[in-house]
C-alpha atoms as a PDB file:
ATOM      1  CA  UNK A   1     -22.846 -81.365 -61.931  1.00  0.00           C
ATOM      2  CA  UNK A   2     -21.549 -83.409 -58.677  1.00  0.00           C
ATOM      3  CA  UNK A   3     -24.137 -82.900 -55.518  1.00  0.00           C
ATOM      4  CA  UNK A   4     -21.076 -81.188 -53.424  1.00  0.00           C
ATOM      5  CA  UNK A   5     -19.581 -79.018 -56.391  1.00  0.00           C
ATOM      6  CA  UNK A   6     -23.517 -77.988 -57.113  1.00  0.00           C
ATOM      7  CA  UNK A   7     -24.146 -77.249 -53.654  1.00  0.00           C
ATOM      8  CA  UNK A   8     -20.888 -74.766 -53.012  1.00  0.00           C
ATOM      9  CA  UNK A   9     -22.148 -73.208 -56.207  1.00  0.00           C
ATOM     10  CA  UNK A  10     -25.609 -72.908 -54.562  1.00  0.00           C
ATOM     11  CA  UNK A  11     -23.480 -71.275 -51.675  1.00  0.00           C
ATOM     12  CA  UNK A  12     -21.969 -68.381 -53.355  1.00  0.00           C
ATOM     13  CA  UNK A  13     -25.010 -67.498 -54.931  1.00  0.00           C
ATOM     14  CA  UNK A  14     -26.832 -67.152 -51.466  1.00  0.00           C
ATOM     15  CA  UNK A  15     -24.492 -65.515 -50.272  1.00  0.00           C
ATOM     16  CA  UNK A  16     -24.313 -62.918 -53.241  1.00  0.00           C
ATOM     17  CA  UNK A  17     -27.737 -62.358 -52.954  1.00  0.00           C
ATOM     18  CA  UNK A  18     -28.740 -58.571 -51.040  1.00  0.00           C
ATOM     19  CA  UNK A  19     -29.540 -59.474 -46.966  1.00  0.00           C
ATOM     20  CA  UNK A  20     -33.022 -58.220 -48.108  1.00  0.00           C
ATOM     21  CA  UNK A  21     -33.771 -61.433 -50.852  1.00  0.00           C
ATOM     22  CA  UNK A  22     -32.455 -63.672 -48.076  1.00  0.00           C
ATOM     23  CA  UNK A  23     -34.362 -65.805 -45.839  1.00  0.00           C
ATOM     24  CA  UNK A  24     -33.846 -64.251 -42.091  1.00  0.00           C
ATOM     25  CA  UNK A  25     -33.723 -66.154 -39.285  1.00  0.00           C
ATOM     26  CA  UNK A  26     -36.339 -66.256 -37.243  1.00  0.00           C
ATOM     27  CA  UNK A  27     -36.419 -64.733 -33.251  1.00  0.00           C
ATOM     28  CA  UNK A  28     -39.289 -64.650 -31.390  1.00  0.00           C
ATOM     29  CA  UNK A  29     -38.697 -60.771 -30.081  1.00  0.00           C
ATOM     30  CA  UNK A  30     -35.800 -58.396 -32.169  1.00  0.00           C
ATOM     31  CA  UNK A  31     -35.105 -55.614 -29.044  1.00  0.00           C
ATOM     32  CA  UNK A  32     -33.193 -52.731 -29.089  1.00  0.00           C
ATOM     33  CA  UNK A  33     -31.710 -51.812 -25.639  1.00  0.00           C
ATOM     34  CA  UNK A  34     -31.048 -47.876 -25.144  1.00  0.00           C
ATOM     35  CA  UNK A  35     -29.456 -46.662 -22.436  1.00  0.00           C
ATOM     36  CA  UNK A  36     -28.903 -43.134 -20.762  1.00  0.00           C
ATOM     37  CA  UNK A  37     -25.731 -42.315 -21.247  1.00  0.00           C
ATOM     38  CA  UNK A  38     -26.023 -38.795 -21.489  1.00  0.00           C
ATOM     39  CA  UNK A  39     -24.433 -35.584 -18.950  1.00  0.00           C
ATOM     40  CA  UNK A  40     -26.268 -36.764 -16.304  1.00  0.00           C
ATOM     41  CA  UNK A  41     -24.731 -40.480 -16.073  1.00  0.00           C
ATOM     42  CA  UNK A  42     -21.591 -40.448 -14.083  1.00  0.00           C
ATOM     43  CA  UNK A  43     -18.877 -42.927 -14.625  1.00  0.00           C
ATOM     44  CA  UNK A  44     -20.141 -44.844 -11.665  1.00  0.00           C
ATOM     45  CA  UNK A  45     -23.563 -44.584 -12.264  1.00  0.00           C
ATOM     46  CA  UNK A  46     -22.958 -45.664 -15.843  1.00  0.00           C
ATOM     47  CA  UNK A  47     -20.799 -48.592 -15.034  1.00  0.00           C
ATOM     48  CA  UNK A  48     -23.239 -49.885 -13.054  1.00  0.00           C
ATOM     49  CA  UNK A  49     -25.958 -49.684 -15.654  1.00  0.00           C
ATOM     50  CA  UNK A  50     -24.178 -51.512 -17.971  1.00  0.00           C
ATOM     51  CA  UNK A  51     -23.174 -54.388 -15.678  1.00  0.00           C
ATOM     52  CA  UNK A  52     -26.814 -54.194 -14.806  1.00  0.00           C
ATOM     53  CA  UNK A  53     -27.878 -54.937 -18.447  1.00  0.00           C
ATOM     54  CA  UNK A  54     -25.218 -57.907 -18.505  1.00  0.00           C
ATOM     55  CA  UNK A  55     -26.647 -59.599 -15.350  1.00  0.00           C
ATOM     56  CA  UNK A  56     -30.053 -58.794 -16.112  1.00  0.00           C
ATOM     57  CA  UNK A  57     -30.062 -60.443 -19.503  1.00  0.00           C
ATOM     58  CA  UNK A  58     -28.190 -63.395 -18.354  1.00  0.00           C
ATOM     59  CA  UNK A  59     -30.889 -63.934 -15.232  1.00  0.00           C
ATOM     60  CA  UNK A  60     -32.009 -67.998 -14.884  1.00  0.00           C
ATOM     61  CA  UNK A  61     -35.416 -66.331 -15.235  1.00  0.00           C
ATOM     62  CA  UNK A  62     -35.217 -64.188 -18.335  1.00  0.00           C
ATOM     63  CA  UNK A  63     -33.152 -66.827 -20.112  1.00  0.00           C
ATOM     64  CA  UNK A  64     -36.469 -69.554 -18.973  1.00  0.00           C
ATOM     65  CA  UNK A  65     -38.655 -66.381 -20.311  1.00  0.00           C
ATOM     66  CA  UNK A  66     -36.558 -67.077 -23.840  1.00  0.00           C
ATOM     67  CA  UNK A  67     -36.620 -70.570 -23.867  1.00  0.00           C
ATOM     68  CA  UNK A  68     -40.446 -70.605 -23.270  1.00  0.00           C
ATOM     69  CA  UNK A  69     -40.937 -68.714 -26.754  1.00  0.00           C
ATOM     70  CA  UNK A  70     -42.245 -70.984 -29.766  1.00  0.00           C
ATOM     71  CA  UNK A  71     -38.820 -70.420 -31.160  1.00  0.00           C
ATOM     72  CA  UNK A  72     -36.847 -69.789 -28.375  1.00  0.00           C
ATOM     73  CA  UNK A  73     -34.577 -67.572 -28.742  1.00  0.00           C
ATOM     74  CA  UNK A  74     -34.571 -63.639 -29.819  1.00  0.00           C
ATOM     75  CA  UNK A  75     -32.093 -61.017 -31.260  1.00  0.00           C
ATOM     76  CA  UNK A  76     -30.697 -58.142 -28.908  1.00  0.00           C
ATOM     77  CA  UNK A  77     -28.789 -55.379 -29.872  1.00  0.00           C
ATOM     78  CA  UNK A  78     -27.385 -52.219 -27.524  1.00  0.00           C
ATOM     79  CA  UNK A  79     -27.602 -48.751 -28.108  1.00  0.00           C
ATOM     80  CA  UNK A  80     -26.553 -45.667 -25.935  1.00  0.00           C
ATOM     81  CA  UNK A  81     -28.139 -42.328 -26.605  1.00  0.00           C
ATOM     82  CA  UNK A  82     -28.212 -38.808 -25.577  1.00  0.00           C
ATOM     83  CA  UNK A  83     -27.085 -35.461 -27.948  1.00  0.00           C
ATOM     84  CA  UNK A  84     -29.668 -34.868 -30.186  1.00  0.00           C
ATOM     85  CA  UNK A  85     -29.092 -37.138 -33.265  1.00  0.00           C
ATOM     86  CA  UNK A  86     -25.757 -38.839 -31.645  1.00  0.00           C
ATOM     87  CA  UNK A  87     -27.609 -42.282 -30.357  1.00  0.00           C
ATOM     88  CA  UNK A  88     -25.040 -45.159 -31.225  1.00  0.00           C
ATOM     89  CA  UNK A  89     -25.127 -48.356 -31.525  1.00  0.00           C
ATOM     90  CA  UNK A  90     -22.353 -49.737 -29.040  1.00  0.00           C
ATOM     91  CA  UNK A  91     -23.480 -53.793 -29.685  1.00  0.00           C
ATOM     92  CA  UNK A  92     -24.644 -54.836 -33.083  1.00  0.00           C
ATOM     93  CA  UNK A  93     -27.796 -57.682 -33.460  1.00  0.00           C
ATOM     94  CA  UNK A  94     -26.635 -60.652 -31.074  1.00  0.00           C
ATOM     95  CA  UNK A  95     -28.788 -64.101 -30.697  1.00  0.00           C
ATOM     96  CA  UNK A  96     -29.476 -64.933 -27.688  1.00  0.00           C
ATOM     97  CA  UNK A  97     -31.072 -68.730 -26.841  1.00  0.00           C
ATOM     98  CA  UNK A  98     -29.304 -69.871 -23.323  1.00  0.00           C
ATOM     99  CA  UNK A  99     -27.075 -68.829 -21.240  1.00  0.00           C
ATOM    100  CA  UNK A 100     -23.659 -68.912 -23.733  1.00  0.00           C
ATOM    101  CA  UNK A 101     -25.406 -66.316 -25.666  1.00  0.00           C
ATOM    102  CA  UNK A 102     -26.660 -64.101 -22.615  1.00  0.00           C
ATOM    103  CA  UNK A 103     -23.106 -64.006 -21.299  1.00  0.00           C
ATOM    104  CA  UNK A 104     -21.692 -63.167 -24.190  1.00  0.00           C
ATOM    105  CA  UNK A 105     -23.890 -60.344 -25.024  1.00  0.00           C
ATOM    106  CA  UNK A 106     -23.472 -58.969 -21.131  1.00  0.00           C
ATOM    107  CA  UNK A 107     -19.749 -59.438 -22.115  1.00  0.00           C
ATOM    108  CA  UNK A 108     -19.637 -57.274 -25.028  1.00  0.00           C
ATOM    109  CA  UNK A 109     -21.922 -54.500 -23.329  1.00  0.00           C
ATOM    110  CA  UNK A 110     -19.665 -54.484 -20.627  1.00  0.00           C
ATOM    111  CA  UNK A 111     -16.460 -53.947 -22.791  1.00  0.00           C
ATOM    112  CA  UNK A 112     -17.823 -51.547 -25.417  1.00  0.00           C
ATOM    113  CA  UNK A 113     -16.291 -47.886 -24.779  1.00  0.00           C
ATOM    114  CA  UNK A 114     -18.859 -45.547 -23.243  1.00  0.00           C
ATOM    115  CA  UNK A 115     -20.264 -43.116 -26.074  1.00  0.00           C
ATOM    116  CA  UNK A 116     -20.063 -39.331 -26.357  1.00  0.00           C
ATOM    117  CA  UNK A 117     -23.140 -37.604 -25.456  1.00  0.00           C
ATOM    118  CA  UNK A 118     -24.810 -34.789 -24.142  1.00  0.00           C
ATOM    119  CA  UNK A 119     -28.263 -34.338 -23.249  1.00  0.00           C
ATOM    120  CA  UNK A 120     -31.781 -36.582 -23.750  1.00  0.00           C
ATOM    121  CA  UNK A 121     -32.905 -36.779 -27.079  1.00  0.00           C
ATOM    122  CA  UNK A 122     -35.195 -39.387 -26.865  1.00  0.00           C
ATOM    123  CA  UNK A 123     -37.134 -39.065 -29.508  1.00  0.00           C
ATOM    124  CA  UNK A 124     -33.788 -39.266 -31.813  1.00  0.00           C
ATOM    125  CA  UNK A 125     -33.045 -42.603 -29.987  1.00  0.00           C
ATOM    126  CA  UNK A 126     -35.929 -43.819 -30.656  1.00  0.00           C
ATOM    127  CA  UNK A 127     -35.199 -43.046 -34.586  1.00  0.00           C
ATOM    128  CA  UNK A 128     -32.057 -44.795 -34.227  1.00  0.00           C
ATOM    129  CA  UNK A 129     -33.649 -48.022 -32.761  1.00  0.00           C
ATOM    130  CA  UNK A 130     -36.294 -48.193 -36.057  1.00  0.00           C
ATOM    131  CA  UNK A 131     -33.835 -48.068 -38.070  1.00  0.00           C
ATOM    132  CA  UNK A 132     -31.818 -50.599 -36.870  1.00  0.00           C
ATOM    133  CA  UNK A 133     -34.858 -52.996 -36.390  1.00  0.00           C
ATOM    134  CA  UNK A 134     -36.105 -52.333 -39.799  1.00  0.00           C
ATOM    135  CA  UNK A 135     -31.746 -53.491 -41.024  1.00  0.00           C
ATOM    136  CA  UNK A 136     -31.887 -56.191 -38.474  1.00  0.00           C
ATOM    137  CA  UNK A 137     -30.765 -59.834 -40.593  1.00  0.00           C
ATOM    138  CA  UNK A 138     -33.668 -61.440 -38.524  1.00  0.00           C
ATOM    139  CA  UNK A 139     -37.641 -61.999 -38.926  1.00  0.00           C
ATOM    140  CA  UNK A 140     -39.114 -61.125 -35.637  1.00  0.00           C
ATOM    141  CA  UNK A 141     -42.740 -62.114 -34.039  1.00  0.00           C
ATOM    142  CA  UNK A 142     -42.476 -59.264 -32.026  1.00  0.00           C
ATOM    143  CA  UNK A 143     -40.424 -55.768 -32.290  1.00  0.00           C
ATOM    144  CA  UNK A 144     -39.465 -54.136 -28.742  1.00  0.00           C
ATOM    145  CA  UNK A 145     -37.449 -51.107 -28.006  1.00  0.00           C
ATOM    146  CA  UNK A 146     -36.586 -50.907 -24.430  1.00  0.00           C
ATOM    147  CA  UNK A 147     -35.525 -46.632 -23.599  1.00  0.00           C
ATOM    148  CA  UNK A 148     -33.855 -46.184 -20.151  1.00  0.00           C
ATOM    149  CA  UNK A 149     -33.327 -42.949 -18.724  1.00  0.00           C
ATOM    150  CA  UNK A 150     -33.318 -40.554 -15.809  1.00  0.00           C
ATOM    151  CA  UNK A 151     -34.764 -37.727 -17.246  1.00  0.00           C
ATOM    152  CA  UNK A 152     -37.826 -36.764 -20.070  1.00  0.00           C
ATOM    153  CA  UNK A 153     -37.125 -35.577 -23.844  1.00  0.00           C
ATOM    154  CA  UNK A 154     -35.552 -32.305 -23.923  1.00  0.00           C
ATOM    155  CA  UNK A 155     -33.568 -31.850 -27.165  1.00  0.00           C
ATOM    156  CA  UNK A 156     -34.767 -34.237 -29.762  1.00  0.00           C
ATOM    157  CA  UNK A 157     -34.177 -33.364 -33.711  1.00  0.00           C
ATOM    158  CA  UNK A 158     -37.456 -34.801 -33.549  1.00  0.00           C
ATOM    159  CA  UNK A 159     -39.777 -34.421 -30.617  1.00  0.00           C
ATOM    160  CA  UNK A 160     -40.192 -38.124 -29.168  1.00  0.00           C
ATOM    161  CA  UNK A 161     -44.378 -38.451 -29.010  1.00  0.00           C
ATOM    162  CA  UNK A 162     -43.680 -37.646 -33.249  1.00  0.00           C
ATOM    163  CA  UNK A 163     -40.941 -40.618 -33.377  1.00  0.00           C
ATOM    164  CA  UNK A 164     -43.030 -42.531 -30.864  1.00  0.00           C
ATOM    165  CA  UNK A 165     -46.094 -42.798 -33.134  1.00  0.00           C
ATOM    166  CA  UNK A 166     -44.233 -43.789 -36.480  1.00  0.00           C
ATOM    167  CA  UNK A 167     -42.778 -46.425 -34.653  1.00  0.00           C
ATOM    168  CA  UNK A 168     -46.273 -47.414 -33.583  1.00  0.00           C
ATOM    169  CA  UNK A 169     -47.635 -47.139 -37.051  1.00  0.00           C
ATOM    170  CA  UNK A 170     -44.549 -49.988 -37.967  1.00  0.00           C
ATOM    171  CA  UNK A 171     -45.926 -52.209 -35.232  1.00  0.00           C
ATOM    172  CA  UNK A 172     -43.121 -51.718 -33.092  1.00  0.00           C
ATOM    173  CA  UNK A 173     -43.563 -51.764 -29.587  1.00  0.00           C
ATOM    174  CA  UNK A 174     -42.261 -48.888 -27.208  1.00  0.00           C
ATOM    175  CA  UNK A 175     -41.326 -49.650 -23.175  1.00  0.00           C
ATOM    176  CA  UNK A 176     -39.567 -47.515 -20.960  1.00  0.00           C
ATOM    177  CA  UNK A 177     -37.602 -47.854 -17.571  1.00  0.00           C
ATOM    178  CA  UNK A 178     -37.512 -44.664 -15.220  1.00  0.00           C
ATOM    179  CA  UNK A 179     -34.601 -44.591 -12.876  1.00  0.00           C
ATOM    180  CA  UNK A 180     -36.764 -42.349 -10.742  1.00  0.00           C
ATOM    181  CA  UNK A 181     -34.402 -41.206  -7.851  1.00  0.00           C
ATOM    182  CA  UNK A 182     -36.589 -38.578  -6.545  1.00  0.00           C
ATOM    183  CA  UNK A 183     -37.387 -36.787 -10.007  1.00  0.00           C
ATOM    184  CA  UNK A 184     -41.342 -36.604  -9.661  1.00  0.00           C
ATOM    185  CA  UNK A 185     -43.196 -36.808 -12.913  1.00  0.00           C
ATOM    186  CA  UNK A 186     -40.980 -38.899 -14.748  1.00  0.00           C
ATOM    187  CA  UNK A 187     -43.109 -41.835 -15.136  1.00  0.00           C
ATOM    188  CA  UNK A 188     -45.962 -39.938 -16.314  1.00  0.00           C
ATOM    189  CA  UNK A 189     -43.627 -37.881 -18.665  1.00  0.00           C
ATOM    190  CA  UNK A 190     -42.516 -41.288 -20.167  1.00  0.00           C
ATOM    191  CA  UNK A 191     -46.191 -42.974 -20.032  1.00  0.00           C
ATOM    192  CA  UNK A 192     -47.552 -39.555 -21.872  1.00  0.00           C
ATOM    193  CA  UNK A 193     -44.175 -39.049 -24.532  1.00  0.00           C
ATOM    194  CA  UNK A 194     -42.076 -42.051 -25.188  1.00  0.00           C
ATOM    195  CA  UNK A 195     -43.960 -45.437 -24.745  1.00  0.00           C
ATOM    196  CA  UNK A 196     -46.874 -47.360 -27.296  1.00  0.00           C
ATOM    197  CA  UNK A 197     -48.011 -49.745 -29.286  1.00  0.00           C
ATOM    198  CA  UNK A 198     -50.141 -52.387 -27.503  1.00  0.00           C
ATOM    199  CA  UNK A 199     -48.719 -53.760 -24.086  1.00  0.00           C
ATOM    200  CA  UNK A 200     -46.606 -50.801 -23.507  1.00  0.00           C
ATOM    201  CA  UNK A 201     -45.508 -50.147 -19.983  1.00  0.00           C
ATOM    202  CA  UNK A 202     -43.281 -47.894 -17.825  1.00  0.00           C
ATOM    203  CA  UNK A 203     -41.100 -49.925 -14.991  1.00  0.00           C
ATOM    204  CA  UNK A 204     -39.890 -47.837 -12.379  1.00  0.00           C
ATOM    205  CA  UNK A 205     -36.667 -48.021 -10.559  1.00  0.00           C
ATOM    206  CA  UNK A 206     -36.791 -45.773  -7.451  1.00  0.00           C
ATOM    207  CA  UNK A 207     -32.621 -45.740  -7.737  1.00  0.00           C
ATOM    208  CA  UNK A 208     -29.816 -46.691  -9.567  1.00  0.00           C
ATOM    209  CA  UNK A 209     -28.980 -49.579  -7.133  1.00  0.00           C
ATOM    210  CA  UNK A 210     -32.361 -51.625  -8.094  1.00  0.00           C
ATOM    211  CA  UNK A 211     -31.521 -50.585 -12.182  1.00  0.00           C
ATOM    212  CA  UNK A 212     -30.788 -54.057 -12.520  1.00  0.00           C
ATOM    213  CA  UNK A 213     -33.941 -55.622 -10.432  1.00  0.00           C
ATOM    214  CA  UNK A 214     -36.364 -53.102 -12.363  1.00  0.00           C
ATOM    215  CA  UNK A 215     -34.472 -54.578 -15.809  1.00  0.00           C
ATOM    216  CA  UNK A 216     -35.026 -58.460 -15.329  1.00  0.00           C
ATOM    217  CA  UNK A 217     -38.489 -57.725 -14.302  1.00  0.00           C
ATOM    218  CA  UNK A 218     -38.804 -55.476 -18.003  1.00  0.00           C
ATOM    219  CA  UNK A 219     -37.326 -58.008 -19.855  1.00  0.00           C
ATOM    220  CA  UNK A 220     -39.107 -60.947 -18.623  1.00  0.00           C
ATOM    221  CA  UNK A 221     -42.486 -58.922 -19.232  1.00  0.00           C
ATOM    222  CA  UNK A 222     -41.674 -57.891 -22.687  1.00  0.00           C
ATOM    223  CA  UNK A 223     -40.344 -61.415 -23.640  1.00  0.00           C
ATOM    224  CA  UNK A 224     -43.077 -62.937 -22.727  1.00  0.00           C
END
């Protein structure tokens, strides 16, 4: 058989193969964004969330926290939760090495259509994030998922300290980022019910206007 024609053969049988018999490609950290978007989010207050995500990711010093990895690059996808069992995926797995990719993610954040939810069922985002880093097409060093909010667990399927500590037991790490704004307790609620594994932290954002200045500083801690 002729190297090209035995090759495209080659091709088609890769690419017939299940994504599971594959070989992934590698990231140094998968992470699962998941953002408030539930009753308590205005239109406003959501908006500026997501912008915040888009400028936070594409930040000269996040992107030089990527680039710094022994591979360089990692794998970001964006979820929005809230009604108990209704956390969806608004941004499926994107790579992100440099800045192209960083904009482009912000981009599609930006864009997607705001999801329908009611109120914080954390531990049923956190559910939703496993899953999709257990389907995600690449092999990660490190698994991360990143729950913002602005309130504690209230109406989870599951209760969030159960789906917290199956998460933990897959060696996936759990932060959180409080937008505090005069709700005492919310830190500790989150330090006590939503984060783990080892390295897990709660960053605090005393209001919605430093959301995106309490982000970068998440994302360049978990990244590196």
């Amino acid at each position: 058989m002729r190297r090209g024609r035995r090759a495209a053969v080659l091709g088609l049988a890769a690419s017939a193969l299940p994504r599971r018999l594959r070989a992934a490609e590698p990231v140094d950290v998968a992470l699962v964004l998941c953002a408030d978007a539930s009753g308590s989010i205005d239109a406003d207050e959501f908006r500026l969330q997501k912008e915040g995500i888009a400028e936070a990711i594409a930040d000269a010093r996040v992107l030089a926290g990527i680039r710094s990895g022994p591979i360089g690059r990692i794998a970001v996808t964006y979820v929005e939760w809230g009604a108990p069992g209704g956390a969806a995926t608004m941004v499926p797995w994107r790579l992100v090495g440099g800045a192209d990719g960083a904009s482009a993610f912000g981009r599609a954040v930006v864009s997607a259509p705001r999801s329908v939810q009611s109120w914080n069922a954390i531990g049923d985002a956190i559910d939703h994030a496993v899953a999709l880093l257990e389907a995600s097409p690449f092999e990660a060093t490190r698994r991360v998922i990143d729950i913002s909010g602005d309130a504690g667990d209230m109406r989870s399927l599951r209760p969030a300290p159960e789906a917290r500590d199956e998460a933990v037991g897959k060696g996936i790490q759990i932060n959180a980022l409080a937008i505090v704004e005069g709700r005492a307790g919310l830190v500790a609620h989150y330090e006590g019910a939503v984060i783990g594994g080892p390295g897990a932290f709660v960053e605090a954002a005393p209001s919605r206007a430093e959301f995106t200045a309490a982000l970068r500083r998440k994302l360049i801690r978990e990244i590196a």
